[in-house]
C-alpha atoms as a PDB file:
ATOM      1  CA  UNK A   1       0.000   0.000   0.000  1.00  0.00           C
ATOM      2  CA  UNK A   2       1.002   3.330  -0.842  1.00  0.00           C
ATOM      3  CA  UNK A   3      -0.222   6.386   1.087  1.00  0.00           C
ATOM      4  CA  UNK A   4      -1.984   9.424  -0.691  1.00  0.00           C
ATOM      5  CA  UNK A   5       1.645  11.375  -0.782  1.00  0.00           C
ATOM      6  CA  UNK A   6       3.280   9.167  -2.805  1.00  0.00           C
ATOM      7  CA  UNK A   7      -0.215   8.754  -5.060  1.00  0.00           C
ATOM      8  CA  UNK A   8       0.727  12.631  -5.655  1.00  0.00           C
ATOM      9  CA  UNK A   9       4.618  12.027  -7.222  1.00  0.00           C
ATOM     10  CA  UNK A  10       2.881  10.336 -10.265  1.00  0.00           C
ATOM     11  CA  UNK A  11       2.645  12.930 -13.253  1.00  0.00           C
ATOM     12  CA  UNK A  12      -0.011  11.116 -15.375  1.00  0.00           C
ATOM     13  CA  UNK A  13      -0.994  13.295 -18.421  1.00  0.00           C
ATOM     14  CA  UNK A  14      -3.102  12.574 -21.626  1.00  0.00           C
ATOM     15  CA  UNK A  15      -0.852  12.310 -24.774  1.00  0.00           C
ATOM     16  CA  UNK A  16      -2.090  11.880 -28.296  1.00  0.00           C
ATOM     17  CA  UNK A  17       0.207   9.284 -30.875  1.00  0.00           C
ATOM     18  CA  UNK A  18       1.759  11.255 -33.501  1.00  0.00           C
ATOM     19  CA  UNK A  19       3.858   7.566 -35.159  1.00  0.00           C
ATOM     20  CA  UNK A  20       4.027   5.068 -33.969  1.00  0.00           C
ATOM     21  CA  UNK A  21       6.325   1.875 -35.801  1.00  0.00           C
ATOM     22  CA  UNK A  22       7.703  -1.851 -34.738  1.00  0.00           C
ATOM     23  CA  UNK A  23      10.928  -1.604 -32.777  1.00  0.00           C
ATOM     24  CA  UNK A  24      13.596  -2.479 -34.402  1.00  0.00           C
ATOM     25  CA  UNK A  25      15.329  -5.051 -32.473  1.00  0.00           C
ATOM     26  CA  UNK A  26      12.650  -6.217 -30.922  1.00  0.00           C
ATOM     27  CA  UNK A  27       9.295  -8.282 -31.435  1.00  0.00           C
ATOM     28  CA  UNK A  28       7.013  -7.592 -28.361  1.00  0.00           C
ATOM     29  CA  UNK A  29       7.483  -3.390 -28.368  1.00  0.00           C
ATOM     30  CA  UNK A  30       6.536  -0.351 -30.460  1.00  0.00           C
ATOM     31  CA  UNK A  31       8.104   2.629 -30.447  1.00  0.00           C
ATOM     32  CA  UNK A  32       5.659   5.785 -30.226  1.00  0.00           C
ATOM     33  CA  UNK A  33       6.385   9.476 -30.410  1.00  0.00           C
ATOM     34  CA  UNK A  34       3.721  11.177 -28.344  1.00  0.00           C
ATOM     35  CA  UNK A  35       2.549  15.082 -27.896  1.00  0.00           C
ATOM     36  CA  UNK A  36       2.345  16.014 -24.364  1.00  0.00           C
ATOM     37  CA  UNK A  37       1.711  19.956 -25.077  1.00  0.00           C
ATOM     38  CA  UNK A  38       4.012  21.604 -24.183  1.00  0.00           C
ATOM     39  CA  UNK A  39       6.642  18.674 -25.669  1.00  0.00           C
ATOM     40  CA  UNK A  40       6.917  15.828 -27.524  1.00  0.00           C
ATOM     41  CA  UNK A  41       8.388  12.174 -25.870  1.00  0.00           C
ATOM     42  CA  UNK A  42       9.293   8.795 -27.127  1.00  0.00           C
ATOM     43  CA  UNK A  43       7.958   5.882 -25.096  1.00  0.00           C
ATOM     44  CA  UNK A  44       8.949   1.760 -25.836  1.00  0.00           C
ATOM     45  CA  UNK A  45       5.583   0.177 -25.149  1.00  0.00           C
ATOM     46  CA  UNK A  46       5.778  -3.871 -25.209  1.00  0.00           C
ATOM     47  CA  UNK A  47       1.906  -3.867 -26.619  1.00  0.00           C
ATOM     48  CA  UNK A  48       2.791  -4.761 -30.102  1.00  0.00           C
ATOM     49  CA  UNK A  49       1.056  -8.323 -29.437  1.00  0.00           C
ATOM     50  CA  UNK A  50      -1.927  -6.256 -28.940  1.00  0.00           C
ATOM     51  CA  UNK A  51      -1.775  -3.643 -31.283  1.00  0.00           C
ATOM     52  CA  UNK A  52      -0.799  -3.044 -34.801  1.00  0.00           C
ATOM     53  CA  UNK A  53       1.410   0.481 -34.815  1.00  0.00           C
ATOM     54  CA  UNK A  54      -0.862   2.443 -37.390  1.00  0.00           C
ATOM     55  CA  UNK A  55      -3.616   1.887 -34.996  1.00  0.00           C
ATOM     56  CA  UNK A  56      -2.445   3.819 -32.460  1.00  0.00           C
ATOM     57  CA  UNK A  57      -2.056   6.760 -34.585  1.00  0.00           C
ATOM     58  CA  UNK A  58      -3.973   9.788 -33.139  1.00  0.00           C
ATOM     59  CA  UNK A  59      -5.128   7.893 -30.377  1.00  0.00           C
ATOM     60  CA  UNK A  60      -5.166   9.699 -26.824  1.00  0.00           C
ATOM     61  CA  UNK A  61      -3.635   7.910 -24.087  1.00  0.00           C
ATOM     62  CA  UNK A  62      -2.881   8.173 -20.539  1.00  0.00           C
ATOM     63  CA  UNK A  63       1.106   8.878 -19.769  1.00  0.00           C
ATOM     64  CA  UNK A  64       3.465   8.282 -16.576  1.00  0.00           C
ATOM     65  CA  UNK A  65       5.341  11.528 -17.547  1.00  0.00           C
ATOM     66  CA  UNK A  66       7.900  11.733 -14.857  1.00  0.00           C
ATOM     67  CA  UNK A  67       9.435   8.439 -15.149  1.00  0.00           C
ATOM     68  CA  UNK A  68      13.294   8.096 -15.415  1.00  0.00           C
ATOM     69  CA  UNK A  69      13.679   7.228 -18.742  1.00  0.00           C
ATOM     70  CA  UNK A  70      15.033   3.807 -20.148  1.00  0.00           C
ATOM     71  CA  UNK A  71      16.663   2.367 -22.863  1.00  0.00           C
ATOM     72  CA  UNK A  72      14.911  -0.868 -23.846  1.00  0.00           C
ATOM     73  CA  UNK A  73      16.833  -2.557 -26.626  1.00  0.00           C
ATOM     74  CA  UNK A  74      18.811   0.077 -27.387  1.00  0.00           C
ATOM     75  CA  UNK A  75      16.025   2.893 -27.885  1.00  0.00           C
ATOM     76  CA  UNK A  76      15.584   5.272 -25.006  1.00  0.00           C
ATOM     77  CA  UNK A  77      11.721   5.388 -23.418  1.00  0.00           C
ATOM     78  CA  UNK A  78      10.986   8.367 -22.066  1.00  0.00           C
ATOM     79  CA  UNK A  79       7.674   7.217 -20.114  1.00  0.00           C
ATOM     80  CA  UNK A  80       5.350   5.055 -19.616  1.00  0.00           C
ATOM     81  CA  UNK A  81       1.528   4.525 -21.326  1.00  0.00           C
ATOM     82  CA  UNK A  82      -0.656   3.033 -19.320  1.00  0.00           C
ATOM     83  CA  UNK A  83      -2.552  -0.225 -20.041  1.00  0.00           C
ATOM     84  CA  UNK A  84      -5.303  -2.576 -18.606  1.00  0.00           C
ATOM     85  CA  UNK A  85      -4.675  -6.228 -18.814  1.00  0.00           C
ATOM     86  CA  UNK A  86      -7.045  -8.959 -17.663  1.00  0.00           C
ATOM     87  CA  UNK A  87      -4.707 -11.965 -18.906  1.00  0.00           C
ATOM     88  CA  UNK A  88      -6.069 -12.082 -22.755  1.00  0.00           C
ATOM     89  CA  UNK A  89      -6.448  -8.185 -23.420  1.00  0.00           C
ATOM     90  CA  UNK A  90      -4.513  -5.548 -23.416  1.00  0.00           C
ATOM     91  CA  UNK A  91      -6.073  -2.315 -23.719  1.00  0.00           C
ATOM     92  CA  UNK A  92      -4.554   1.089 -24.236  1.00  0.00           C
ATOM     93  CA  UNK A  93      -6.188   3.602 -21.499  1.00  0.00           C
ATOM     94  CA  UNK A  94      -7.573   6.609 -22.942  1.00  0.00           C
ATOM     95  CA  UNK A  95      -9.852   9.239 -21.667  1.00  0.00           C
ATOM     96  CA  UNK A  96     -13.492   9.024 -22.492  1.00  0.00           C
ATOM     97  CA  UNK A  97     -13.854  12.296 -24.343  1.00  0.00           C
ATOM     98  CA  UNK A  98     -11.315  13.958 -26.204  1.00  0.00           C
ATOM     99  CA  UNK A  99      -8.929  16.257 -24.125  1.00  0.00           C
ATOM    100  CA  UNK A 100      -6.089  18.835 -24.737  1.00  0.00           C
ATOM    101  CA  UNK A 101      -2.671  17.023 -25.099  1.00  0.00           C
ATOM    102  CA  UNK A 102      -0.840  17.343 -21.799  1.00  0.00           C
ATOM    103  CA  UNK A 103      -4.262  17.172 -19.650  1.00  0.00           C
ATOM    104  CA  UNK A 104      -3.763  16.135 -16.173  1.00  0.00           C
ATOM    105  CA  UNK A 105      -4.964  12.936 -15.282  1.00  0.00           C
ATOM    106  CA  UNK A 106      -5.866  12.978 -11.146  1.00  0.00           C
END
């Protein structure tokens, strides 16, 4: 359990898929470049099982936008998208209506 505090460190914002294409070097991820607002971030996102790339294209999603980045096989992730997974789906989280890129998720 985490108490409310900590809740509070996680930036989650709404970004919208600008590209989105296979990793290179990898079968399980796509690499996504995502507007944020006021910036623009690439996040690794091992949903590629799930998803087709040119699907996600102009889709909003929900981002962890202060995590340290990462380099997963060799290309740097700089956040997270979130997911839902029940054990045979994977879906993307998005908001219900369309928001401004960069919307605060709380």
């Amino acid at each position: 359990m985490i108490n409310i505090e900590e809740f509070r460190k996680l930036e989650l914002r709404v970004g919208v898929v600008k590209s989105a294409e296979a990793h290179p070097k990898a079968d399980r991820l796509i690499v996504l470049k995502v507007d944020l607002g006021a910036e623009e971030r690439q996040i690794v996102a091992g949903i590629r099982a799930h998803y087709q790339p040119e699907e996600l294209v102009g889709k909003q999603i929900v981002v962890v936008a202060n995590l340290e980045p990462a380099v997963l096989r060799g290309v740097e992730s700089q956040g997270m998208l979130l997911a839902a997974n029940d054990g045979e789906h994977v879906v993307v989280l998005s908001p219900e209506k369309v928001v401004g890129p960069g919307a605060k998720v709380s």
